[in-house]
C-alpha atoms as a PDB file:
ATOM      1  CA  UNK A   1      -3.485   7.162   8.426  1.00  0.00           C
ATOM      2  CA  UNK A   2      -1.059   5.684   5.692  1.00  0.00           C
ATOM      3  CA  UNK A   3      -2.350   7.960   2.755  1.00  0.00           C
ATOM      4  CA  UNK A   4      -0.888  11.518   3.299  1.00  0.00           C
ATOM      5  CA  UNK A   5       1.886  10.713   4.831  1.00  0.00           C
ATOM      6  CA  UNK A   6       5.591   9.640   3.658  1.00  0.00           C
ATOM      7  CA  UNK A   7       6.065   5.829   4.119  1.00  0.00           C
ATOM      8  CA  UNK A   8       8.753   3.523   2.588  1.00  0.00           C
ATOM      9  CA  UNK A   9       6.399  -0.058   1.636  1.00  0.00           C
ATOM     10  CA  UNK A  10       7.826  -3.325   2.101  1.00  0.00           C
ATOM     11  CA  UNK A  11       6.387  -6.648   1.201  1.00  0.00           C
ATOM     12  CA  UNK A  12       5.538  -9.003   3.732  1.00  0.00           C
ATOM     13  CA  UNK A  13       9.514 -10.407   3.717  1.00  0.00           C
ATOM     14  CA  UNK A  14      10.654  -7.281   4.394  1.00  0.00           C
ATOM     15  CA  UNK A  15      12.034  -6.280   0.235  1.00  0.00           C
ATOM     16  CA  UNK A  16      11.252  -2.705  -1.109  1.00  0.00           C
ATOM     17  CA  UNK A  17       8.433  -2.294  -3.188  1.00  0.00           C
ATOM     18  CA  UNK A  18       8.150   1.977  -3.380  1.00  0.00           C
ATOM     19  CA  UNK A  19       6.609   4.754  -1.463  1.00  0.00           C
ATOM     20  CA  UNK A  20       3.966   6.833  -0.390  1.00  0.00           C
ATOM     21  CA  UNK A  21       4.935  10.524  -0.675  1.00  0.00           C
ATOM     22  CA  UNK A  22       1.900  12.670   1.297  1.00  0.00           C
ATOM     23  CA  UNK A  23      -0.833  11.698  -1.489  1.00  0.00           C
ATOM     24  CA  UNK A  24      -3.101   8.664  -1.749  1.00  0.00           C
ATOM     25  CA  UNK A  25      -0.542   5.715  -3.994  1.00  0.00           C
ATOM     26  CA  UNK A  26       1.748   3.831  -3.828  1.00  0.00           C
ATOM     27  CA  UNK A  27       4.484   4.284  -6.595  1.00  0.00           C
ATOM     28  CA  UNK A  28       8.125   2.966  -7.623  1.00  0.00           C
ATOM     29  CA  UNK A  29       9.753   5.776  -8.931  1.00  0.00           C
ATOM     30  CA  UNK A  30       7.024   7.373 -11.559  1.00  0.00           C
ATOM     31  CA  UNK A  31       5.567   4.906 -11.646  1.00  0.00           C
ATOM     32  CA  UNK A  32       1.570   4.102  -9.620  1.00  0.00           C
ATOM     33  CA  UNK A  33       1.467   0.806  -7.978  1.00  0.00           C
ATOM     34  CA  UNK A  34      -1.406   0.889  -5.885  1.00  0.00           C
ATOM     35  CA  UNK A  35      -3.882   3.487  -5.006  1.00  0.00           C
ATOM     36  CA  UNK A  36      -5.195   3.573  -1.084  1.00  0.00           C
ATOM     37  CA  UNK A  37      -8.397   4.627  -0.213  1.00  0.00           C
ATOM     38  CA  UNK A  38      -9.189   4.758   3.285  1.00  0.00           C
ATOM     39  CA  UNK A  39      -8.034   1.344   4.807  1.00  0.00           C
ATOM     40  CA  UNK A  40      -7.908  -0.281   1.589  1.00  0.00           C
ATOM     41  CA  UNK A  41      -5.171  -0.641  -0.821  1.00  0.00           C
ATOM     42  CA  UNK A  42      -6.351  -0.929  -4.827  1.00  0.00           C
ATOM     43  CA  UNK A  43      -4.720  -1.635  -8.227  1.00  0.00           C
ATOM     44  CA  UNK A  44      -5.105   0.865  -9.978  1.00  0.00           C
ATOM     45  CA  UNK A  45      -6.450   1.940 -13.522  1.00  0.00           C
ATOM     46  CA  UNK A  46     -10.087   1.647 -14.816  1.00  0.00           C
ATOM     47  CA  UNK A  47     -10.254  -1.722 -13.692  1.00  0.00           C
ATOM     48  CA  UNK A  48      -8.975  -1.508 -10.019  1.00  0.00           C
ATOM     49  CA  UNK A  49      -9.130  -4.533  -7.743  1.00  0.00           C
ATOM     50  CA  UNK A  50      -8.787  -4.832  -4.091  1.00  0.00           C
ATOM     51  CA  UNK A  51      -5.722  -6.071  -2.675  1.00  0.00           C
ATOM     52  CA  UNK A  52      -5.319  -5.381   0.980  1.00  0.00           C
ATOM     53  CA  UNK A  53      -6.918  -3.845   3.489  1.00  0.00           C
ATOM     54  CA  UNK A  54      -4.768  -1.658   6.000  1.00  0.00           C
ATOM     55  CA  UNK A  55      -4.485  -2.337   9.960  1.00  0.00           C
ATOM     56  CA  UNK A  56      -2.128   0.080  11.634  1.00  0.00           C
ATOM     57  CA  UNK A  57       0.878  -0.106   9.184  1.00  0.00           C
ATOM     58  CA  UNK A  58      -0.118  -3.794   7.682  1.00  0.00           C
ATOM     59  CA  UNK A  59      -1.291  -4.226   4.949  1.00  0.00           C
ATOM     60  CA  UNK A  60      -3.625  -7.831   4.878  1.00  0.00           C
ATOM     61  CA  UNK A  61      -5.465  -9.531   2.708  1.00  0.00           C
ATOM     62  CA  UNK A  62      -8.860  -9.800   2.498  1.00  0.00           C
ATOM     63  CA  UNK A  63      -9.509 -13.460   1.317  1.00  0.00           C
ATOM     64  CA  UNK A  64      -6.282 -14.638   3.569  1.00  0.00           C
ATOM     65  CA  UNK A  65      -5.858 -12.437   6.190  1.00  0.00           C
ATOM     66  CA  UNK A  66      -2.126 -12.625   5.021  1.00  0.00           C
ATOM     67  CA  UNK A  67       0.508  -9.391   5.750  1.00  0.00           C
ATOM     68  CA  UNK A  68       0.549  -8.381   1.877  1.00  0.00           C
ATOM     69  CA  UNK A  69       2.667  -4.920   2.723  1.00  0.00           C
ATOM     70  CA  UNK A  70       4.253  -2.821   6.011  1.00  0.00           C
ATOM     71  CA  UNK A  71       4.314   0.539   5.748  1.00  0.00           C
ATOM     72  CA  UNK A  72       7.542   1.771   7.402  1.00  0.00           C
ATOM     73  CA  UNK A  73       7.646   5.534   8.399  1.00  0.00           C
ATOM     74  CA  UNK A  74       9.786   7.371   6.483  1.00  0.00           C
END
């Protein structure tokens, strides 16, 4: 399971885009990218949209089916 652990998160050509440091988001130095909820990755705020749902360490869209983020084990 991605949330929980410590994972360095990598777009789908491989470039940084933050961590995941044994709690439930994603974040860039202080700053929250995306939350994850089970296998599915949000926005976040009040207004939090679903962008990916997780396979393994993938990250895929759900209208696409397109690698979104890799999770890469720290």
């Amino acid at each position: 399971m991605i949330e929980n652990g410590e994972w360095n998160v990598v777009d789908a050509s491989g470039a940084p885009v933050g961590r995941v440091d044994g709690d439930e988001f994603i974040r860039q130095g202080a700053n929250l990218l995306y939350r994850i909820d089970g296998d599915e990755i949000y926005t976040v705020g009040s207004n939090a949209q679903l962008v990916a749902t997780i396979d393994g360490e993938t990250a895929r869209s759900p209208q696409t089916g397109q690698v979104v983020l890799r999770f890469l084990r720290d």
